[in-house]
Structure formats: C-alpha cells, structure tokens
Protein backbone atom coordinates (compact mmCIF):
# COMPACT_ATOMS: atom_id res chain seq x y z
CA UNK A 1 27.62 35.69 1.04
CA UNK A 2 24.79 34.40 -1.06
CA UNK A 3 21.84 32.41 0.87
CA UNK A 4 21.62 28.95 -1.12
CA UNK A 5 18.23 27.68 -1.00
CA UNK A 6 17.06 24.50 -2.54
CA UNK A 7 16.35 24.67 -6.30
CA UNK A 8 12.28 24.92 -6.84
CA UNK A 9 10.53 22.20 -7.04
CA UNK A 10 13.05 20.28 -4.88
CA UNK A 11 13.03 19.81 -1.12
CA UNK A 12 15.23 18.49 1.88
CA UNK A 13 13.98 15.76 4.02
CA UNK A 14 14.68 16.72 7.96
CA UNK A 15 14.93 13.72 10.11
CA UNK A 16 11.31 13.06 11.33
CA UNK A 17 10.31 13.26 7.44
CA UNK A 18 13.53 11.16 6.52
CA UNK A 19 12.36 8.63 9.38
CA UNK A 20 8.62 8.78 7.84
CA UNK A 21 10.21 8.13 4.01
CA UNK A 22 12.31 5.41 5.16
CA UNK A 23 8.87 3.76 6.65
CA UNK A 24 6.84 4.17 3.47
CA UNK A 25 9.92 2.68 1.69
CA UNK A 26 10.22 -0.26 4.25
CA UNK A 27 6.33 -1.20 3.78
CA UNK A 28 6.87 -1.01 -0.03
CA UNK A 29 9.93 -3.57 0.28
CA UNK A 30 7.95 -5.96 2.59
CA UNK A 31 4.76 -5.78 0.25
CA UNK A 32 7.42 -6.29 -2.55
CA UNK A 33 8.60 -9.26 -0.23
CA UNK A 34 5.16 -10.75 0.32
CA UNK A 35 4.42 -10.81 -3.46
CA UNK A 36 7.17 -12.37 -4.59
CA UNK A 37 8.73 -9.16 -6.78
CA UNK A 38 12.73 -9.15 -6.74
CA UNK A 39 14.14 -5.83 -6.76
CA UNK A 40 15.71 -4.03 -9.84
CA UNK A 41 18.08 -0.74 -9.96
CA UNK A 42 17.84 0.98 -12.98
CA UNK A 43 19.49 4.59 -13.74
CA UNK A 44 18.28 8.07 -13.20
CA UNK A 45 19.32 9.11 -16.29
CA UNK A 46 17.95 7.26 -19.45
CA UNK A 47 18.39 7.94 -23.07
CA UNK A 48 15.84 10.54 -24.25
CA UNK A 49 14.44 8.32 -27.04
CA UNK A 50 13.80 5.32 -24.64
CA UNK A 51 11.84 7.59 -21.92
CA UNK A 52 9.82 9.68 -24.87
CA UNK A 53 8.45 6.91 -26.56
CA UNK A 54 4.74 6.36 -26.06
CA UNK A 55 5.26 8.93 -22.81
CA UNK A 56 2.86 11.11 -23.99
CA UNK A 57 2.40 14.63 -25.03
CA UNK A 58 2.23 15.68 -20.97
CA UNK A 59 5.20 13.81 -20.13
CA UNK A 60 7.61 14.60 -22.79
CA UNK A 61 6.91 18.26 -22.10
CA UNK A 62 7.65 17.80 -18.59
CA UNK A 63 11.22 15.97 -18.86
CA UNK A 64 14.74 16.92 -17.60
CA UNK A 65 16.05 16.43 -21.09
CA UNK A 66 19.58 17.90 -21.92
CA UNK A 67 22.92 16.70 -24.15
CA UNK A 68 25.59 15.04 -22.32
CA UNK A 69 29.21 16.28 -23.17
CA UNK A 70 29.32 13.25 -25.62
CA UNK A 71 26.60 15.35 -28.15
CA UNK A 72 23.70 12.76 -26.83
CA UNK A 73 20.36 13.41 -25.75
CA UNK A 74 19.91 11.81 -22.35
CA UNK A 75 16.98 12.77 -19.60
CA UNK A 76 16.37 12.14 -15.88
CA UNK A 77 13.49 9.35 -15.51
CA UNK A 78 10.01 10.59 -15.07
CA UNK A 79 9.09 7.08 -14.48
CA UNK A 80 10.31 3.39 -14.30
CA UNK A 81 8.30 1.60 -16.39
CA UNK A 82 10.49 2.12 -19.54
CA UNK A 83 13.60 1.19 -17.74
CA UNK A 84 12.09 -2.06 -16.76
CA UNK A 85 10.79 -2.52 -20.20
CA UNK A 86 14.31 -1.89 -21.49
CA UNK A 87 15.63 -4.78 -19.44
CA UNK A 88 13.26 -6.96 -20.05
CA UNK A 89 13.68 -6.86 -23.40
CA UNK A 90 17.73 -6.87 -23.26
CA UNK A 91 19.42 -8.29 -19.99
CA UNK A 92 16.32 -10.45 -18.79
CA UNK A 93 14.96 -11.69 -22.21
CA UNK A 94 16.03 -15.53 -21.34
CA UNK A 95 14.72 -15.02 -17.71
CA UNK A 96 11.34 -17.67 -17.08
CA UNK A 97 8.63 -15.66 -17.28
CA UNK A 98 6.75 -13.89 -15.70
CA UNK A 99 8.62 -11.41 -14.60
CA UNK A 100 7.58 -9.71 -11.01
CA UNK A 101 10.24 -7.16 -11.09
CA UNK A 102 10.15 -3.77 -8.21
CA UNK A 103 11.69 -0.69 -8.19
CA UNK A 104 12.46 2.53 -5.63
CA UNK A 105 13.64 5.77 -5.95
CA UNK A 106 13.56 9.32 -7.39
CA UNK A 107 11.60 10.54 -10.37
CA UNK A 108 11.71 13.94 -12.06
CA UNK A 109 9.32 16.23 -14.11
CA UNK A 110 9.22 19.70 -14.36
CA UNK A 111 5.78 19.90 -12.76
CA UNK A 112 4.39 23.40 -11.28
CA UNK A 113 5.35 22.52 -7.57
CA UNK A 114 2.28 22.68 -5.45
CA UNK A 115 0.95 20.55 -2.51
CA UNK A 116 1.49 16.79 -3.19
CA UNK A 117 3.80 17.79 -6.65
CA UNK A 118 7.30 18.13 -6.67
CA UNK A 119 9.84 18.20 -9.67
CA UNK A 120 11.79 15.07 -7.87
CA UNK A 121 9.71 12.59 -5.92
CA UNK A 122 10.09 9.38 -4.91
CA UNK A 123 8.04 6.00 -6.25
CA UNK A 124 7.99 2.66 -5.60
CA UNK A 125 7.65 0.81 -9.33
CA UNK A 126 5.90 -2.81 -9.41
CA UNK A 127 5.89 -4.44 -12.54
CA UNK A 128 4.11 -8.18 -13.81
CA UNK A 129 5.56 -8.83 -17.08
CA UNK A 130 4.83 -12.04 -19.37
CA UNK A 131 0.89 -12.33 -18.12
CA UNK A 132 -2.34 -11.37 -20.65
CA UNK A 133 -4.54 -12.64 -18.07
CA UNK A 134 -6.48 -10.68 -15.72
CA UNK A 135 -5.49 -12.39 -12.67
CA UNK A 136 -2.12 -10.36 -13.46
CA UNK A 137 -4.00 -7.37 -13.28
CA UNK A 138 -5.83 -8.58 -10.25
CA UNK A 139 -2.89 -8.79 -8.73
CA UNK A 140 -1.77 -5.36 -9.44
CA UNK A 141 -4.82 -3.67 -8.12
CA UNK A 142 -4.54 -5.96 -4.96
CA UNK A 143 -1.13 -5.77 -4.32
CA UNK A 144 -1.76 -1.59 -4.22
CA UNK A 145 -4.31 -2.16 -1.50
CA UNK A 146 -2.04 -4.41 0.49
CA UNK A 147 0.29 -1.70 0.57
CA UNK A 148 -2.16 1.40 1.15
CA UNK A 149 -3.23 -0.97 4.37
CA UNK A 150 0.55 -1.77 5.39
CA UNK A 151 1.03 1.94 5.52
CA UNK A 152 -2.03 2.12 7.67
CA UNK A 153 -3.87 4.77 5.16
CA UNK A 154 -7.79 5.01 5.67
CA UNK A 155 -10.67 5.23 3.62
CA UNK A 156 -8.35 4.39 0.05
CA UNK A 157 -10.51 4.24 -3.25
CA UNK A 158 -9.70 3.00 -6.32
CA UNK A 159 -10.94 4.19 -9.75
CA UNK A 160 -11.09 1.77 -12.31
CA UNK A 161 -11.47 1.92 -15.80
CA UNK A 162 -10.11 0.37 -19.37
CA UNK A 163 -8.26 2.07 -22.51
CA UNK A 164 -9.43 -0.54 -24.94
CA UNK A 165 -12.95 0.76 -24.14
CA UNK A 166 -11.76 4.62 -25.63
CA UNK A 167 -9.33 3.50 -28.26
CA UNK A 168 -11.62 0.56 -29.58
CA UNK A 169 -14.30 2.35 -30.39
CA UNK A 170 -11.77 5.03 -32.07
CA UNK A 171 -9.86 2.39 -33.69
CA UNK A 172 -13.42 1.34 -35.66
CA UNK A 173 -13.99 4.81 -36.17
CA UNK A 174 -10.58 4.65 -38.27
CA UNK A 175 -9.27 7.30 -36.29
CA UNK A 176 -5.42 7.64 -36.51
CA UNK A 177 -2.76 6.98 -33.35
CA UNK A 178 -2.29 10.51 -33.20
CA UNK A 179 -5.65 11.85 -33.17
CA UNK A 180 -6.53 9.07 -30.56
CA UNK A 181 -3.35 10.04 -28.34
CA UNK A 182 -4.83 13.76 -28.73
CA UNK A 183 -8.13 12.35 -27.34
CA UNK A 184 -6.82 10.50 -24.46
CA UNK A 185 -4.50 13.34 -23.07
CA UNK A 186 -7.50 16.28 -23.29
CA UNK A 187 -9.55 12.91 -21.44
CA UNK A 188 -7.24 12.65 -18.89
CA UNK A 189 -7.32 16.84 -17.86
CA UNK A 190 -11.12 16.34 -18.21
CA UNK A 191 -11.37 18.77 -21.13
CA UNK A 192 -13.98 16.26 -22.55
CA UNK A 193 -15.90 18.52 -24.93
CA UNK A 194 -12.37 19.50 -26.48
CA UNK A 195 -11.21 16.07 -26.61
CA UNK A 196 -14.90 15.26 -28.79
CA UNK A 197 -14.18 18.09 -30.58
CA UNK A 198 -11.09 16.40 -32.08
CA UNK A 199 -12.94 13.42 -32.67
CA UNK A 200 -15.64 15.27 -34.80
CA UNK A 201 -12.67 16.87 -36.68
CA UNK A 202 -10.91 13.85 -37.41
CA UNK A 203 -13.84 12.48 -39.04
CA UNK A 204 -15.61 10.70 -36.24
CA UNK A 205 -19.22 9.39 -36.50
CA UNK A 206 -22.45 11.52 -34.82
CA UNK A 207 -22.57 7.66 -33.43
CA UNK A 208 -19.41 7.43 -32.02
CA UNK A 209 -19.92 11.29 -30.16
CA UNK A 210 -23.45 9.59 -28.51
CA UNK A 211 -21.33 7.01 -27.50
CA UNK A 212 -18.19 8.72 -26.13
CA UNK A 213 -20.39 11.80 -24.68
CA UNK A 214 -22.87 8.68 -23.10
CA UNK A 215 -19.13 6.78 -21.44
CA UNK A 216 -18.21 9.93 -19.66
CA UNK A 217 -21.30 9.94 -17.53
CA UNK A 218 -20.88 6.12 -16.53
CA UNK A 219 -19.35 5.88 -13.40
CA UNK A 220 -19.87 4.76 -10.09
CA UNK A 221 -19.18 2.64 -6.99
CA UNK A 222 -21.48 -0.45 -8.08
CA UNK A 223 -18.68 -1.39 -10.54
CA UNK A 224 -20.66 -4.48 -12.28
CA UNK A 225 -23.99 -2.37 -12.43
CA UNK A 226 -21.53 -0.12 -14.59
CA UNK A 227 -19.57 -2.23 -16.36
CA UNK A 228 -22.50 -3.43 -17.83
CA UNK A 229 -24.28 -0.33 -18.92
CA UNK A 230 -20.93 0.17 -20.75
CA UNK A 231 -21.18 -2.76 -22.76
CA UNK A 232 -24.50 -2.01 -23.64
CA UNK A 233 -23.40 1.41 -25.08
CA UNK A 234 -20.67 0.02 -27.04
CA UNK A 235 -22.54 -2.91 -28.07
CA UNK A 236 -22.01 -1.86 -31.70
CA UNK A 237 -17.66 -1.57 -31.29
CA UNK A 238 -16.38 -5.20 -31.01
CA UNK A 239 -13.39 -4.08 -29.40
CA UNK A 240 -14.93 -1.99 -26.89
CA UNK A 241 -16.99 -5.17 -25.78
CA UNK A 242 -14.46 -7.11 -25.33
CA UNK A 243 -12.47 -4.84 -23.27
CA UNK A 244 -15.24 -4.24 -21.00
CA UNK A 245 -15.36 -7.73 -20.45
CA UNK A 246 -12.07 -7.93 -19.44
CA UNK A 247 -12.66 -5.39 -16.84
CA UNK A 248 -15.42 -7.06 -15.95
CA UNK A 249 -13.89 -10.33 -15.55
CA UNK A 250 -10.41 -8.18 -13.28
CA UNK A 251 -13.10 -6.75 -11.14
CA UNK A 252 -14.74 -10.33 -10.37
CA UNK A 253 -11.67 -11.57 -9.47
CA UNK A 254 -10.72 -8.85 -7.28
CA UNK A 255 -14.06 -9.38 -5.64
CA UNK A 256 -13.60 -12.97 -5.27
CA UNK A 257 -10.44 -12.82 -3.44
CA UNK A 258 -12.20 -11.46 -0.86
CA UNK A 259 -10.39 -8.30 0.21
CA UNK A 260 -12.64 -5.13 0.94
CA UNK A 261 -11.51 -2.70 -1.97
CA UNK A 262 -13.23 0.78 -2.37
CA UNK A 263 -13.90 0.72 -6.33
CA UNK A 264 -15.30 3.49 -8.09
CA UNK A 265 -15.58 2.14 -12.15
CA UNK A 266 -15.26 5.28 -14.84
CA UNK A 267 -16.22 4.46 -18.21
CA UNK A 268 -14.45 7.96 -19.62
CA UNK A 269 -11.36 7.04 -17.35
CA UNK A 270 -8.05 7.83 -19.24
CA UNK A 271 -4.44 8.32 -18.39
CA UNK A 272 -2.03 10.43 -20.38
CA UNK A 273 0.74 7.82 -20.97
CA UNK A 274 0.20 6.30 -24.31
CA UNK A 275 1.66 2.96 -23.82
CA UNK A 276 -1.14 1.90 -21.39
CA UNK A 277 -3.52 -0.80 -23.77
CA UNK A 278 -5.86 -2.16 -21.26
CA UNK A 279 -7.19 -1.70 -17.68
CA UNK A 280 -6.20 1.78 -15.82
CA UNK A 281 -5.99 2.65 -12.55
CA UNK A 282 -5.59 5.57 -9.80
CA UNK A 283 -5.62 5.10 -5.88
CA UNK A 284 -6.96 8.02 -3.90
CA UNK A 285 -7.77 8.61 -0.20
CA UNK A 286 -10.43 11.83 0.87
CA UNK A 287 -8.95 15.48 1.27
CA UNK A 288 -6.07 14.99 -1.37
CA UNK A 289 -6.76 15.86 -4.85
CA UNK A 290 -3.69 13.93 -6.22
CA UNK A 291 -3.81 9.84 -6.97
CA UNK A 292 -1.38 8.35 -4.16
CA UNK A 293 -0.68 5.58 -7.08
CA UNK A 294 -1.81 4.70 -10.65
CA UNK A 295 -1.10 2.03 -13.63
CA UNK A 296 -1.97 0.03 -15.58
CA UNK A 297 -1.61 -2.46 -18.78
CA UNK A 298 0.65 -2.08 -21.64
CA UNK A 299 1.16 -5.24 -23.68
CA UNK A 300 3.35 -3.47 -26.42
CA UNK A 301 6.14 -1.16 -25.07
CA UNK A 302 8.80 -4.30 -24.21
CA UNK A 303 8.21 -5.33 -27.66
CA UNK A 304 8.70 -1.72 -29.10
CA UNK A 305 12.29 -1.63 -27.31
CA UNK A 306 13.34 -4.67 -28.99
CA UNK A 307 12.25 -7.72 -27.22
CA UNK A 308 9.90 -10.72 -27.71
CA UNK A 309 5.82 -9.35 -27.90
CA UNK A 310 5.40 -9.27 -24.18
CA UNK A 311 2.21 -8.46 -22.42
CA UNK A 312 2.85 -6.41 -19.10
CA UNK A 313 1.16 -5.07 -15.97
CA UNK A 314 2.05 -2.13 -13.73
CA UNK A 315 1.83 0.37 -10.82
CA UNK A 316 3.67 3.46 -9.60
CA UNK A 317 2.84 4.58 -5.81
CA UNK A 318 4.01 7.89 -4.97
CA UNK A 319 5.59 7.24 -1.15
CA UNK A 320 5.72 10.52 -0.95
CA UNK A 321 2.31 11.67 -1.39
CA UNK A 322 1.83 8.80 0.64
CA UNK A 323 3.59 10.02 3.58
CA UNK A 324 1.76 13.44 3.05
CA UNK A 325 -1.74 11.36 2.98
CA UNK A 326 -0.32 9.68 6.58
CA UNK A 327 0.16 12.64 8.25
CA UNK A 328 -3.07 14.21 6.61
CA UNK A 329 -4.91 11.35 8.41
CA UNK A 330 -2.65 12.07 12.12
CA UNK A 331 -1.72 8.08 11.64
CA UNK A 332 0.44 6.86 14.18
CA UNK A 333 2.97 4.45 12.45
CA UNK A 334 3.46 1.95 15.66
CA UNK A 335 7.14 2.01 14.25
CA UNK A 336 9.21 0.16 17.20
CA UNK A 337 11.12 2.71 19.09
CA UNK A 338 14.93 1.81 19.81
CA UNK A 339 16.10 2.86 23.02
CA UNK A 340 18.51 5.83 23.03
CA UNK A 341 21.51 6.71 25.07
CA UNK A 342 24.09 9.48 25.98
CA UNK A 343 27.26 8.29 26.69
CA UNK A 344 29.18 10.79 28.98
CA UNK A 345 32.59 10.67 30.09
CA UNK A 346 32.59 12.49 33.11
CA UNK A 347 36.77 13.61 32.20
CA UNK A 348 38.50 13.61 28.88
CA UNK A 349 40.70 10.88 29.83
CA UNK A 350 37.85 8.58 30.19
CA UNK A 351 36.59 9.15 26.67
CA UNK A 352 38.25 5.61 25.84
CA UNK A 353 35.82 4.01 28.12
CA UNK A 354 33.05 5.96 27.15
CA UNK A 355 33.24 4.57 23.12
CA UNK A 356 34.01 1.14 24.76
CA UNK A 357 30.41 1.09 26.22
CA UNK A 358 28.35 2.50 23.35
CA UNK A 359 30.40 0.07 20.98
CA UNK A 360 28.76 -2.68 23.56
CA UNK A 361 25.41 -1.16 23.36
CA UNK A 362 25.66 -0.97 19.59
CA UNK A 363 26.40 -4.45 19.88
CA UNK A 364 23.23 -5.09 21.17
CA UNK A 365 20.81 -3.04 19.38
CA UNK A 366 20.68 0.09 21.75
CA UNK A 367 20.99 3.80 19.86
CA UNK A 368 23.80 5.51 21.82
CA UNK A 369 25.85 8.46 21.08
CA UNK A 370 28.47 9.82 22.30
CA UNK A 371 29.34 13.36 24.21
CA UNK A 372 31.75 14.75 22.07
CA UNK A 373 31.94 18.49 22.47
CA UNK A 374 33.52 18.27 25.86
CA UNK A 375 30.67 19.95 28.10
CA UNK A 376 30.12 19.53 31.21
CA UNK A 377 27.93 16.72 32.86
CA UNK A 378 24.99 19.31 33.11
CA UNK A 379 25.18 20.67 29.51
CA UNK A 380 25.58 17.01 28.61
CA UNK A 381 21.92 16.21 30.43
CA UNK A 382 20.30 19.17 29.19
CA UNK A 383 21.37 18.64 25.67
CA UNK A 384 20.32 14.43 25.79
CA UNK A 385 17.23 15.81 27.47
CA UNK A 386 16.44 17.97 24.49
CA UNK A 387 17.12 15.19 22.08
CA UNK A 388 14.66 12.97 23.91
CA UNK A 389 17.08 10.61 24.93
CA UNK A 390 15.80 7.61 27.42
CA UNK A 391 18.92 7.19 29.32
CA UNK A 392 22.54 8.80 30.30
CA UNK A 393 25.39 6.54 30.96
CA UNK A 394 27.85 8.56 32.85
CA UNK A 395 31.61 7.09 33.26
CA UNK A 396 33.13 8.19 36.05
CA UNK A 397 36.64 7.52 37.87
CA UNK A 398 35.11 6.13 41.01
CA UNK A 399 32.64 3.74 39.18
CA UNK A 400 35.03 2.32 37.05
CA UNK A 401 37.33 1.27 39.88
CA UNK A 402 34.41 -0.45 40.89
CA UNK A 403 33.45 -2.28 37.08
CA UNK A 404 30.42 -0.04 36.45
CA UNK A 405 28.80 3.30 35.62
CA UNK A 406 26.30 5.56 36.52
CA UNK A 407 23.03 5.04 34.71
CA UNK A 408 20.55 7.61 34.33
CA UNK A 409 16.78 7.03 33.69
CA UNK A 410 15.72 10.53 32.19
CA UNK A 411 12.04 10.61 32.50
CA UNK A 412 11.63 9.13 35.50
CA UNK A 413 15.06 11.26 36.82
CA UNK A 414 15.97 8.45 38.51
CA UNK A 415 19.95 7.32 38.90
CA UNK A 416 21.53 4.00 40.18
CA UNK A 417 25.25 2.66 39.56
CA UNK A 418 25.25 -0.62 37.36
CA UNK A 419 27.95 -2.91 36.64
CA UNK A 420 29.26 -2.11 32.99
CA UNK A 421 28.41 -5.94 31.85
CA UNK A 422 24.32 -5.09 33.43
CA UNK A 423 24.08 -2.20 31.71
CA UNK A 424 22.56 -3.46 28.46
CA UNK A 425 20.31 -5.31 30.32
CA UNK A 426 19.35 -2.87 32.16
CA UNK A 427 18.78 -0.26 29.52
CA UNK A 428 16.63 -2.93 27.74
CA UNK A 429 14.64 -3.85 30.62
C-alpha cells in the first residue's frame, strides 16, 4: 500500500492548531465587527485574466493556473483583493459607498515552502472602497493594530512607506509602466542596485539615480523627521511631493487618534503588486522574518475591471503566520474553556439514558461525549482521563431507580451521586 502524505507545500491542521486557527479567525471577525466591515465570500478559483492583471511579475509566476474542461484559463486565488474589486465593480456598483467589505479563507501560490510560507494559507482580506482620503488609510493601518492587539501579539511594527513617492519621480523621468513595474519588483527583493540599473538603462537621469540611491537610505522610526527629509529630496518631482505629503498627513492622523503604533517610515519601501498607487504597508513582530500582514492603496484596479473610477484601500493579514507569531511569543490566548464530560453507561441497555443526559448537557452549553466503544467503566476513566476530560457521568441501574447518576470530578478524584435534573448545575458549578 502506498503511504499518502500531504502534497508539499500543504499541511493538516491537528486539533490544538485547528482550535488556535479558529481563534485568529474569531478575532479577525470581531475586529471586522467593531469596524463596521460586512463579510463577503468570493471563489477560490477566479478567471486567470482577472487575478493576473496588475498582480505582478512575482505573483503571476507563482499562480495555480490551469484550463478547466471547458478550454478556459481559470486559477486558484493568490489573493482577495481582485475578487472584491470584481464585485465592486459588477454586483455592488449601486451599493452607497464606501464600501467596508471583509473576507476569510485560503490563498494559494506556489511559494518554496519554508517556515511561515506555505503554497495554501489562510488570510483575512479588509477592504475600504469609495474613500481618496487618508483617514481611509488611517483606518486601514489602525484597524491592523486593533487586530495584532486582539490576538494578543507583542512588540508589532509597522513599516510605512508610499508608491507615488517611486513611481512619481519615474513617471517625470518618462519612464514607461513596464520599466517602472521592473523597478518596483527588484525594490521589493531589495536588489536595489539592479533595480537602478534598469532605471539608467531605460534612460533615467544621473538626477533621478541621486535621488532614488538617496530614498533607499531614508528610513527610520521618527516617521515625520523622515517624511520630511523625503520631501526635501524630491523637492524637484511634483508628484513625489505630493505623495509624501499624503503620507505625511496618514501618519498625523494615525498619531492623533491616539493609539501607540510602532512605525518604522521607508522611503525605498515597495511591494511587488502593481496595482498598489499610494501608501504601502507591512506589519511585523521580532524573530519572524515574514510580514504577519501588508496593503495598501490602489485607486485604479475596480475601474480597470469595469466599474465606475473608484479609489480603494486594503489589507491582507496572514492568520496563519499569525498563529505561528502567537506561539513564537508562548501567548496564552485566555480562550474560555468549556467544561467537558464522559458520558458512561455503565450496561449497554442503558445507552438510551446515557445520550438522554449529554443531549441535556448540550442543551446547556457543557462539551460531553459519549462512551461508545463499549469498554468497561475503567477503560472508560482512563481513556476520559487521557483526553483531559473534567468530569464522568456514569449511569448506572441503581442510580436511575433513584432519578440520578454518578458524577465524577476527575482531578480532584472525587465521586458523589446527583439527581439527573442537578447535574448541569453541578457540572457548571
């Protein structure tokens, strides 16, 4: 017989990390709740065309693309933001804006699978679409720490930096889309003297390399100290300016609302999808080298899928890595524990009575299963004792006479017979 193993890159959950998912999900739903975002479900398999455009070089590479039996090309979503845009721009277009739409579930890309990278891992997706202002992205960036804290992760850092800073000073430079695009992605791996390399090829002023050589050495943690040496570097790029005075003016309003947000502010920041137009950011905590989260602003992409010019504001969290940053910090979750409890008929003719109780206990919010591979009453301990049960409930002839059952306290090994209608109450108490 062959020994199946899971395909690479893909991994089971076992119940503790199932339990520990299902908590990252549940804080991303209540932060989802608190902000006012309503829930979308889009598909995990898109049209190749709508998940390729303005992906990037990186990304397109990296997708589960293959032809359904119908001849089309189709792919498995390496992200959500396209879907999203795609409804905006068809089912949703009448919808008041703006739009605070969320999304969970899995993603794929045929990454090299290494700690904190898997080919299918799960996100939660928040998207503010109909806003140009930069209390949307405010929000954005705030809403990410809300939900770093909810998921009691410590020591969380955000860097910070703006597209239109990169691309305006290209854009002047009359360098084409495609050159620019080749810029950003060798930006984003950090292969900065290749990426000025292209630059110098495609025509780009000894100016413009001072400049861009000059951005990549601006960062720091006293963001408005850098945002405004990077103004004065790009004083001569209009478009540059006025992008670093949007940051500027996001990063005062972050400050204002007075949460404590670790900020680090790159001028040479870039991210490989090519939709993003404005501010960019990635969420980190010490120890992992991956970003837990990252987004940004992309004011073009609903429009380029058909719908009304629609400025937009996002963020992916990986609740994944996230759960892998939890247990790299030993974080105890303070989840509320349900009590648990065997039920054991004592013979097989009392297995009747037995569901009746757990039914009851169900009823009332207790976890209790029931022995059903016919050991006996010591196997049946020893086994409830290895699944860390709190209680037994053992049915016996004699008690039930009687109304009641035998209820067993398994850490403190203590017993006592209870009255079937006590022994919620009991069990709860």
């Amino acid at each position: 017989m062959p020994e199946f193993k899971t395909v690479r890159g893909m991994r089971d959950f076992l119940p503790e990390e199932a339990e520990m998912m299902k908590y990252v999900e549940g804080k991303a739903r209540k932060t989802a709740e608190l902000y006012g975002y309503k829930e979308v479900m889009t598909p995990v398999v898109e049209s190749y065309e709508l998940l390729a455009t303005k992906a990037g070089e990186e990304v397109r590479l990296r997708m589960f693309a293959f032809k359904d039996l119908g001849g089309r090309m189709v792919a498995l979503r390496p992200e959500f933001t396209p879907s999203v845009a795609r409804l905006v721009a068809t089912a949703l277009r009448n919808e008041p804006r703006p739009y605070r739409l969320f999304c969970l579930g899995s993603v794929y890309r045929y990454d090299e699978p290494q700690r904190g990278r898997y080919r299918e891992f799960w996100q939660s997706d928040f998207e503010l679409i109909g806003s140009s202002k930069p209390e949307a992205d405010a929000e954005i960036l705030m809403l990410t720490a809300s939900l770093m804290e909810a998921a009691c992760l410590k020591n969380f850092a955000f860097r910070v930096g703006h597209v239109g800073v990169l691309r305006g000073i290209m854009s002047q430079e009359k360098l084409e889309d495609k050159v620019q695009n080749t810029v950003m992605q060798l930006m984003d791996k950090k292969q900065y003297d290749d990426a000025f390399k292209v630059v110098e090829e495609a025509g780009g002023s000894e100016k413009c390399l001072v400049v861009l050589r000059e951005l990549v050495e601006l960062k720091g943690g006293d963001v408005s100290d850098i945002v405004g040496k990077m103004k004065k570097c790009v004083k001569d790029y209009e478009e540059a300016v006025a992008a670093t005075d949007n940051l500027n003016e996001i990063l005062k309003l972050v400050a204002e609302s007075g949460g404590k947000i670790d900020m680090i502010a790159d001028a040479g920041f870039a991210r490989g999808l090519e939709y993003y137009t404005g501010m960019i950011f990635e969420v980190y905590i010490p120890d992992l080298n991956v970003a837990l989260g990252g987004g940004g602003r992309y004011d073009k992409l609903v429009e380029l899928f058909g719908g009304e010019p629609t400025p937009a504001v996002g963020v992916a969290h990986g609740l994944d890595r996230m759960m892998l940053g939890i247990q790299m910090q030993e974080t105890s979750l303070g989840t509320e524990k349900r009590k648990r409890v065997m039920v054991i008929p004592i013979k097989e003719e009392l297995v009747g009575e037995a569901l009746k109780i757990a039914q009851m206990l169900r009823s009332a919010g207790v976890t209790a299963e029931v022995e059903v591979m016919g050991r006996k009453m010591s196997k049946a301990l020893e086994d409830a004792d290895r699944k860390r049960m709190d209680f037994a409930v053992m049915v016996g002839e004699r008690e039930l006479k009687e109304g009641a059952a035998v209820v067993r306290d398994l850490a403190k090994r203590e017993q006592n017979t209870v009255k079937i209608e006590e022994i919620t109450d009991k069990i709860k108490s």
